[in-house]
C-alpha atoms as a PDB file:
ATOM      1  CA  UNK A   1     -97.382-131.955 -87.025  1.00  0.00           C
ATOM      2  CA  UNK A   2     -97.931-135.854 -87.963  1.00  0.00           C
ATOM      3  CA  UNK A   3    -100.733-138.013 -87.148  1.00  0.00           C
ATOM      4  CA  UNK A   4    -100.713-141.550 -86.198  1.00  0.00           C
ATOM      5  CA  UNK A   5    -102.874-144.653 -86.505  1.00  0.00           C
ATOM      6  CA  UNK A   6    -102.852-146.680 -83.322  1.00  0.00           C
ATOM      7  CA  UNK A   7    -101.549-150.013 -82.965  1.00  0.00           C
ATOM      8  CA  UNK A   8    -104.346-151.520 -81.781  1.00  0.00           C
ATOM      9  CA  UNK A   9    -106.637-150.395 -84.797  1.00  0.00           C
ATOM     10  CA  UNK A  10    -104.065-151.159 -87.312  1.00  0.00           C
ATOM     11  CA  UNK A  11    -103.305-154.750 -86.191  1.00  0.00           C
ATOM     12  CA  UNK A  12    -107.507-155.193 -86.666  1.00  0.00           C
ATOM     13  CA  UNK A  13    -107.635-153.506 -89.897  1.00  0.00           C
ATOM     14  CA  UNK A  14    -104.462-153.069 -91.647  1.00  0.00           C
ATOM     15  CA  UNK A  15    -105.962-151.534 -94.358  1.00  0.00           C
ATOM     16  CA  UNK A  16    -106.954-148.485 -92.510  1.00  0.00           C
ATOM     17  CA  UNK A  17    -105.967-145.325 -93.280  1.00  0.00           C
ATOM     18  CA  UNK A  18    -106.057-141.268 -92.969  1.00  0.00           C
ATOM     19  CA  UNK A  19    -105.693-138.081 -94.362  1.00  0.00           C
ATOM     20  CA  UNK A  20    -104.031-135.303 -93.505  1.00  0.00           C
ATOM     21  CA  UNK A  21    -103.926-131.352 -94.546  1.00  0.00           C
ATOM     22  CA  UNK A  22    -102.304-128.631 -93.101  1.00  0.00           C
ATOM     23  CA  UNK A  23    -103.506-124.926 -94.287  1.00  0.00           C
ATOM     24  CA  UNK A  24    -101.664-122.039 -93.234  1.00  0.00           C
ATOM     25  CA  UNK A  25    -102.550-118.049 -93.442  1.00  0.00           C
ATOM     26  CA  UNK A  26    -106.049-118.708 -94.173  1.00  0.00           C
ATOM     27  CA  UNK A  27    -109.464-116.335 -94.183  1.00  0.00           C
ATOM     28  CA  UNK A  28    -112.689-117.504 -92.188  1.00  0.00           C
ATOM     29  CA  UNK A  29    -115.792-116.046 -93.406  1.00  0.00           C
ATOM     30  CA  UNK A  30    -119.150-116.489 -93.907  1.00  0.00           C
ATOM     31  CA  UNK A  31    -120.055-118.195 -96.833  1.00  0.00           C
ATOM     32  CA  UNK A  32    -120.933-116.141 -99.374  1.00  0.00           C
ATOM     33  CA  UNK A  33    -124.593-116.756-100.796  1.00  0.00           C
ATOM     34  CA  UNK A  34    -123.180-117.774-104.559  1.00  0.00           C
ATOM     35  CA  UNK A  35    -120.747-120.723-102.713  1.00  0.00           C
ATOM     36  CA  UNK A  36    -124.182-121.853-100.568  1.00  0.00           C
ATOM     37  CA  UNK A  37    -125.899-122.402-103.889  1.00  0.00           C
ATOM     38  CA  UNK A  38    -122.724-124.394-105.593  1.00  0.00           C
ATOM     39  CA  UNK A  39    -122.573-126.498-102.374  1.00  0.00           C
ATOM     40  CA  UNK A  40    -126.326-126.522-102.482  1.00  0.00           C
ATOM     41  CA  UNK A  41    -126.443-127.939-106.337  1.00  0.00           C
ATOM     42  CA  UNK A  42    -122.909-130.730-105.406  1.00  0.00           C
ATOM     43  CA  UNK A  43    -125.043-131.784-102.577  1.00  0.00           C
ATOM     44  CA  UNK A  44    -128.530-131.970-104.917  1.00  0.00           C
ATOM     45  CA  UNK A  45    -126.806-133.839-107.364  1.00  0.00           C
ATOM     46  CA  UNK A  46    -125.438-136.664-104.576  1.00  0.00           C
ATOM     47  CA  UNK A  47    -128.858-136.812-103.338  1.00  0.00           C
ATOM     48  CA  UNK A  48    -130.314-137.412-106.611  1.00  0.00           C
ATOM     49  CA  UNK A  49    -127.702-140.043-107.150  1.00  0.00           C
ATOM     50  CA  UNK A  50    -128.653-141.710-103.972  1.00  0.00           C
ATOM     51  CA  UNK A  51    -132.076-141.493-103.801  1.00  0.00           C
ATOM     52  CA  UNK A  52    -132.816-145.208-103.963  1.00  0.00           C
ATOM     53  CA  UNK A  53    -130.532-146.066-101.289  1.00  0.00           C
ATOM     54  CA  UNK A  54    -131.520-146.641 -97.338  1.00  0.00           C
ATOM     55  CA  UNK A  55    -128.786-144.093 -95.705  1.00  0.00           C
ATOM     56  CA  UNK A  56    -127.470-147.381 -93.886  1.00  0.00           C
ATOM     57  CA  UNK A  57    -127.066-148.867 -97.817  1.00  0.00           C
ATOM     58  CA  UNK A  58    -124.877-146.070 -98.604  1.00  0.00           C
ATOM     59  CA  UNK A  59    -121.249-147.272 -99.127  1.00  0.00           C
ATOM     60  CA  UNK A  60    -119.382-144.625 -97.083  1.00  0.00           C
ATOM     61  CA  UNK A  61    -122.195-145.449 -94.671  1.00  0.00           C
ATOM     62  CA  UNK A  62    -122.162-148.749 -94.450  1.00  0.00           C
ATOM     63  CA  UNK A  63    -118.198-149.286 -94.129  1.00  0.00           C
ATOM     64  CA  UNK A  64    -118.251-146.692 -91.509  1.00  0.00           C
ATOM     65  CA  UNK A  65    -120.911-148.186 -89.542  1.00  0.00           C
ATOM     66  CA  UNK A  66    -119.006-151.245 -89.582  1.00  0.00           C
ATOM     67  CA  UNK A  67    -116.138-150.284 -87.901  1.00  0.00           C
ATOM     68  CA  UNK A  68    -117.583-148.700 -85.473  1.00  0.00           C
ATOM     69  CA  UNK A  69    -119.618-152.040 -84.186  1.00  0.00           C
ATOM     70  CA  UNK A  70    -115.809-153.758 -85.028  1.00  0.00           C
ATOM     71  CA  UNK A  71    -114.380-151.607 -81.784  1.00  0.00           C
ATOM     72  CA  UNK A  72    -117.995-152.092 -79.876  1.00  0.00           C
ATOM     73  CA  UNK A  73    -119.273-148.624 -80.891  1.00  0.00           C
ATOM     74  CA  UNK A  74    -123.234-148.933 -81.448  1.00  0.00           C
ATOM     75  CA  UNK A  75    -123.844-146.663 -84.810  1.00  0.00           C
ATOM     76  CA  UNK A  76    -127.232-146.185 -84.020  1.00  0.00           C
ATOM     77  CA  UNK A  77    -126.848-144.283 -80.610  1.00  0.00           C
ATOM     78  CA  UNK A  78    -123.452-142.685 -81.700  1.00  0.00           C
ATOM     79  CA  UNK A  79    -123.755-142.398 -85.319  1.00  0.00           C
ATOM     80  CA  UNK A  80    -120.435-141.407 -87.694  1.00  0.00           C
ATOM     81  CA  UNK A  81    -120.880-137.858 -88.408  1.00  0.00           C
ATOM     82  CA  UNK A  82    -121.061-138.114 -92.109  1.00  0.00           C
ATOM     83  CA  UNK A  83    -124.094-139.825 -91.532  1.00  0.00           C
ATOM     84  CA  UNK A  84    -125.582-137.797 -89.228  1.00  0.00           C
ATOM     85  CA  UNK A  85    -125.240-135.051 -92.157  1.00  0.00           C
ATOM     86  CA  UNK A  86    -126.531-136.952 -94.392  1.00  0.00           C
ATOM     87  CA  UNK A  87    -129.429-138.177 -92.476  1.00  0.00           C
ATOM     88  CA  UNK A  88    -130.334-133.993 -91.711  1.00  0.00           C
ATOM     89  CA  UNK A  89    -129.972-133.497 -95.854  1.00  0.00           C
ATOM     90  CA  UNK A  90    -132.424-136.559 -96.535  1.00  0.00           C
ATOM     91  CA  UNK A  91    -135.264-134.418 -93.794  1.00  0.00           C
ATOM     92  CA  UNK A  92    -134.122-130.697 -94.701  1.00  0.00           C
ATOM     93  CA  UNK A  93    -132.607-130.893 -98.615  1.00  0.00           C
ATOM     94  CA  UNK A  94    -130.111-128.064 -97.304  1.00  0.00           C
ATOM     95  CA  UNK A  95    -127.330-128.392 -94.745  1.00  0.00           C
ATOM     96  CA  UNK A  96    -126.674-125.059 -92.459  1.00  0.00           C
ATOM     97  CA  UNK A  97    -124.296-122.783 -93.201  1.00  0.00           C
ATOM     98  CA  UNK A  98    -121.627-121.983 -90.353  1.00  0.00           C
ATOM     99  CA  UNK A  99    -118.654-120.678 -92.220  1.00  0.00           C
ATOM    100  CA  UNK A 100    -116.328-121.251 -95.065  1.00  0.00           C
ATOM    101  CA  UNK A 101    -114.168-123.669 -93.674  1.00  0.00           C
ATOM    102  CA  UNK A 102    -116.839-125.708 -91.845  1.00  0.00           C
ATOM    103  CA  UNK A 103    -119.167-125.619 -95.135  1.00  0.00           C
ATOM    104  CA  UNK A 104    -115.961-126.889 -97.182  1.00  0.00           C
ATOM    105  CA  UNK A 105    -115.553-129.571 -94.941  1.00  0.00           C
ATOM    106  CA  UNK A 106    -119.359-130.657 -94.348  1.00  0.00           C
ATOM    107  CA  UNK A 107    -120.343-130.747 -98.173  1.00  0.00           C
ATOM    108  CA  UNK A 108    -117.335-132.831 -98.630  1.00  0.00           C
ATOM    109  CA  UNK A 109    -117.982-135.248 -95.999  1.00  0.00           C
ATOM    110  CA  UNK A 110    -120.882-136.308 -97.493  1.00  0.00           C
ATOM    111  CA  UNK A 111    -119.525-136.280-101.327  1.00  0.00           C
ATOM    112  CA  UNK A 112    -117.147-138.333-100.134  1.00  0.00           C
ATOM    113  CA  UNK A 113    -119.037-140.062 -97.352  1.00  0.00           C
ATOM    114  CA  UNK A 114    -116.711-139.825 -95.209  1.00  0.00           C
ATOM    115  CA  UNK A 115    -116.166-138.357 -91.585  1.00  0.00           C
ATOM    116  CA  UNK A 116    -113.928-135.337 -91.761  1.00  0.00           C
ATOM    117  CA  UNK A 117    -112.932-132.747 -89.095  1.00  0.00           C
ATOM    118  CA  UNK A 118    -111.489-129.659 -89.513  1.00  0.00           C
ATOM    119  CA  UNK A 119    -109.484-127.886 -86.283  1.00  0.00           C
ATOM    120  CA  UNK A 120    -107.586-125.243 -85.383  1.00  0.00           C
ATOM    121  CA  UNK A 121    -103.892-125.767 -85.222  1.00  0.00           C
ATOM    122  CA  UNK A 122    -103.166-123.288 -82.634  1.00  0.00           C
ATOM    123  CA  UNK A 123    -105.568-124.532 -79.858  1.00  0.00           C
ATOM    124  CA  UNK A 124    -103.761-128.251 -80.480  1.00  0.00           C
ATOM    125  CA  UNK A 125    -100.358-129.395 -79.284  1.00  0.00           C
ATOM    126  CA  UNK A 126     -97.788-131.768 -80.643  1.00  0.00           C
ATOM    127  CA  UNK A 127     -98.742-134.669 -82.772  1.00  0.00           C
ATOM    128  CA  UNK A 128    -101.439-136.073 -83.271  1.00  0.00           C
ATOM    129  CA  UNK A 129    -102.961-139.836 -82.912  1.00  0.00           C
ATOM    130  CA  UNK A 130    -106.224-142.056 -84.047  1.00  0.00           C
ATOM    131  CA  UNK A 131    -106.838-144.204 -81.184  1.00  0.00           C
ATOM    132  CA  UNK A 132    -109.951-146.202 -79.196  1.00  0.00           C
ATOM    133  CA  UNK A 133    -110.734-143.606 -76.539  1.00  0.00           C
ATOM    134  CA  UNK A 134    -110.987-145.324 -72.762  1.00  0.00           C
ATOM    135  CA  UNK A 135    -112.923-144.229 -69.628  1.00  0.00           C
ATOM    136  CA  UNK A 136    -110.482-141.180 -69.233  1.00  0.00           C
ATOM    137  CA  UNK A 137    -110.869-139.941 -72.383  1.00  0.00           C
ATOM    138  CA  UNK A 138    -114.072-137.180 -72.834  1.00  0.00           C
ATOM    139  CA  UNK A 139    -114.909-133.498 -73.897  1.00  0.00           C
ATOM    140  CA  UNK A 140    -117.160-130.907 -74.622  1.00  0.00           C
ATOM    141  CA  UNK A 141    -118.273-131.601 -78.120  1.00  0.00           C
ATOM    142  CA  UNK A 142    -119.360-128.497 -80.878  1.00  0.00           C
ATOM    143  CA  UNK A 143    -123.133-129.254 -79.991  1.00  0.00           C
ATOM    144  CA  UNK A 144    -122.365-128.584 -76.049  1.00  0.00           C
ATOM    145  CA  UNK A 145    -122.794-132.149 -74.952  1.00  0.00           C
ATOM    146  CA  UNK A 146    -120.241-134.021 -72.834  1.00  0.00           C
ATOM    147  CA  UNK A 147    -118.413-136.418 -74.587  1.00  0.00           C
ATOM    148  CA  UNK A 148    -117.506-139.898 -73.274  1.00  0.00           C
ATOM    149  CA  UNK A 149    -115.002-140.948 -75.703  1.00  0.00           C
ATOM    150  CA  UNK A 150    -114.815-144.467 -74.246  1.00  0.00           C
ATOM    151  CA  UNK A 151    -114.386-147.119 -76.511  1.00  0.00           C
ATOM    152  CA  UNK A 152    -114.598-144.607 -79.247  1.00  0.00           C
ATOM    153  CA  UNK A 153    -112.472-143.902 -82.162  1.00  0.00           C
ATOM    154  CA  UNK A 154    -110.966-140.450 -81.220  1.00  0.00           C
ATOM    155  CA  UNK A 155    -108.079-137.943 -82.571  1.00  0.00           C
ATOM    156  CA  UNK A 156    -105.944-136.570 -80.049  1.00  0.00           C
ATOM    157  CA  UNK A 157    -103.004-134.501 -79.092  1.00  0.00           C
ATOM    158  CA  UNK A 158    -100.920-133.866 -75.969  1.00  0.00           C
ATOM    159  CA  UNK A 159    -103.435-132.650 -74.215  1.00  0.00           C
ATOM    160  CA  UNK A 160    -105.888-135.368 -74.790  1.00  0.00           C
ATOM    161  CA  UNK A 161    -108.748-136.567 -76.891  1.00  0.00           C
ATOM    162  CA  UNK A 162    -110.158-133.320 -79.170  1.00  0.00           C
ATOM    163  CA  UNK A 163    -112.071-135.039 -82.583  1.00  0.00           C
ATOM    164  CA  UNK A 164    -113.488-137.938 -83.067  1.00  0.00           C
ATOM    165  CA  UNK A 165    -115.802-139.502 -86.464  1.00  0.00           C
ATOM    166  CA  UNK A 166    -118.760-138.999 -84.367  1.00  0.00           C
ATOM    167  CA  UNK A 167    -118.433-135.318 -83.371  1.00  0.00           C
ATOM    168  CA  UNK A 168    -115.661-132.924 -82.707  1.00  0.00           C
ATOM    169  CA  UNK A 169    -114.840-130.813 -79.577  1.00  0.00           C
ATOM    170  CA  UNK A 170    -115.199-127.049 -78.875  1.00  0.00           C
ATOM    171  CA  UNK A 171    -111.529-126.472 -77.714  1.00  0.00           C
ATOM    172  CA  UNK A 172    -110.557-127.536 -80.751  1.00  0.00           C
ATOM    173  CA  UNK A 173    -113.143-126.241 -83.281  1.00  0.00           C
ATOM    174  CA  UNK A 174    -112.217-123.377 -86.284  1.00  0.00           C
ATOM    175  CA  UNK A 175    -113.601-119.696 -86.088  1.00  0.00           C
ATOM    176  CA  UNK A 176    -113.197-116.703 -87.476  1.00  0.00           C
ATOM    177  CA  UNK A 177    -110.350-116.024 -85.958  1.00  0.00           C
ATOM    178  CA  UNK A 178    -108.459-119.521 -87.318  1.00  0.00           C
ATOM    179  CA  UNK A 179    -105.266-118.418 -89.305  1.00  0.00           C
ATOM    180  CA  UNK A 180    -103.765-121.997 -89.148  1.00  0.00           C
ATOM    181  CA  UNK A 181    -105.752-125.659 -89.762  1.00  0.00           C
ATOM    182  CA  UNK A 182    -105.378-128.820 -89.740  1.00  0.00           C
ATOM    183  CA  UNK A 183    -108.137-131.545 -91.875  1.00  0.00           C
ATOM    184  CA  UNK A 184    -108.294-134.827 -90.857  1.00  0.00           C
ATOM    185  CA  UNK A 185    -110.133-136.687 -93.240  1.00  0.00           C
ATOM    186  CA  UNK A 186    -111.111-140.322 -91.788  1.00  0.00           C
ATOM    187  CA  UNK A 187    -110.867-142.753 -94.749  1.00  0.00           C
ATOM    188  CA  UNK A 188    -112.621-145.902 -95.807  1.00  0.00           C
ATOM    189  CA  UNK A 189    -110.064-148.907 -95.461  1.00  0.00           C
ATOM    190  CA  UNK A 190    -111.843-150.007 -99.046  1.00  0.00           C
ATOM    191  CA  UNK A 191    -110.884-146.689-100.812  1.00  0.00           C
ATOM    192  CA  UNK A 192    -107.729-147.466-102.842  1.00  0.00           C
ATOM    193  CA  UNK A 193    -104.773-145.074-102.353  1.00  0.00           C
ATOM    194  CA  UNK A 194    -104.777-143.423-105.651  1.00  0.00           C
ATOM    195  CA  UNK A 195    -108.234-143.018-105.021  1.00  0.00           C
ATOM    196  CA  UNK A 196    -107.822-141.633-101.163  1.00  0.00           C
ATOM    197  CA  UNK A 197    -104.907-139.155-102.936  1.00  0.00           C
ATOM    198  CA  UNK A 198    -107.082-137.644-105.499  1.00  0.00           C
ATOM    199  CA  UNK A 199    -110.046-136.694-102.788  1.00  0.00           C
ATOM    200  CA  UNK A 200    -107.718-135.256-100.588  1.00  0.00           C
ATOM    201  CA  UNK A 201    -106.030-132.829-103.877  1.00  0.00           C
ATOM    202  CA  UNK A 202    -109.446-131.968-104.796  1.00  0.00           C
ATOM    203  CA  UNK A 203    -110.503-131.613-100.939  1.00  0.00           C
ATOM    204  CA  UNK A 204    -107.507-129.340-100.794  1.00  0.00           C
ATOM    205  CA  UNK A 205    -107.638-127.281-103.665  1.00  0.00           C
ATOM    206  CA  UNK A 206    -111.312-126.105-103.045  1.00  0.00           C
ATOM    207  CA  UNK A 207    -111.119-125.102 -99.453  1.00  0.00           C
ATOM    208  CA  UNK A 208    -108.055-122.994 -99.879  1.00  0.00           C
ATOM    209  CA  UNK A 209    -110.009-121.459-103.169  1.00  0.00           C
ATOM    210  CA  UNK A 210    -112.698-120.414-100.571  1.00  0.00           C
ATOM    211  CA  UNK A 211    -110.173-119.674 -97.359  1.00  0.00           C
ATOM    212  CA  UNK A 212    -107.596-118.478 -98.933  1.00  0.00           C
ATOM    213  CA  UNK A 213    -103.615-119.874 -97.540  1.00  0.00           C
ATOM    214  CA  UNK A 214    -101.756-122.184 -98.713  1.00  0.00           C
ATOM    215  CA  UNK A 215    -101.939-125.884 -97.988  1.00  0.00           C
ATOM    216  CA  UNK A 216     -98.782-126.750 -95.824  1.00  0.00           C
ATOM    217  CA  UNK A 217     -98.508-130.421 -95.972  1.00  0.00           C
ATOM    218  CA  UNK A 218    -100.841-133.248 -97.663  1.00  0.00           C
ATOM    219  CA  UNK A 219    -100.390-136.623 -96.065  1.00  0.00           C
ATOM    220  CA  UNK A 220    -102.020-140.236 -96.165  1.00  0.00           C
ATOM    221  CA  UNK A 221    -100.992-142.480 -93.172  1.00  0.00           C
END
């Protein structure tokens, strides 16, 4: 499986790029209550560290807000999803816990403040591509709402649009029952590539300590 960058969004910002990690043979649980409380002290810590920052001052914020009004996407109706996360840490202290895979993923997003999306290879066909959605392009998202991905950064396959940095889809989504993943980790165009190569090892390295597998592939494009 590969994933793309669009030629439209690299010719605006070459400097764009993605991550990408394949997991095979991997165990879904729920999250044990000792791995709620390491998450739960990581996420303390970046909140401490952080605590005299506006959310929209936030780097990983910030950068992602503004490429979202760069391809006409208002960040205040549709907000990035990392900072949706960490706008529900700043009210609650705590994020919810779904599963191992998702928890991975969502404490990591906002470490790295960063949108990330984590799907299940089986339900997704062919390769993959970041594009700007159009009026064809929507779907049922993880919170039940209907997604118009118009004008939209979006992640799809060959069956259409299925992720996006604002919020992912449900025929795409990891359960349970996911043997086989696939990470897409939306990078800041800022981030260097050593840096970028470092999260992702790190990124990788905990969730399969947690899930169990092995990680198949780790790409940045």
């Amino acid at each position: 499986m590969k994933l793309s960058i669009s030629n439209g969004i690299k010719a605006a910002i070459p400097s764009f790029k993605l991550g990408l990690i394949t997991y095979n043979d991997i165990t879904v649980t729920d999250t044990p209550q000792f791995l709620q409380g390491r998450f739960q002290l990581l996420i303390e810590e970046w909140l401490l560290e952080k605590e005299d920052k506006e959310v929209g001052d936030i780097p990983g914020v910030k950068e992602w807000r503004g490429l979202f009004k760069a391809f006409g996407t208002d960040p205040s109706r549709y907000r990035p999803s990392h900072e949706a996360l960490i706008r529900r840490l700043r009210k609650d202290r705590a994020l919810p816990s779904i599963h191992t895979a998702a928890d991975v993923n969502n404490c990591f997003s906002v470490l790295y403040e960063v949108p990330m999306g984590i799907y299940d290879r089986e339900k997704l066909q062919g390769d993959l591509t970041l594009r700007i959605g159009t009026s064809e392009d929507s779907y049922e998202g993880i919170n039940g709402r209907e997604m118009s991905m118009a004008d939209k950064f979006l992640t799809s396959d060959e069956l259409g649009a299925f992720g996006s940095p604002i919020v992912d889809s449900k025929r795409s989504m990891v359960t349970k029952e996911t043997k086989h993943a696939v990470q897409v980790i939306y990078l800041r165009p800022s981030q260097s590539l050593e840096t970028c190569e470092k999260m992702l090892e790190n990124l990788s390295d905990t969730f399969i300590k947690f899930n169990g597998g092995v990680t198949a592939d780790l790409t940045i494009v």
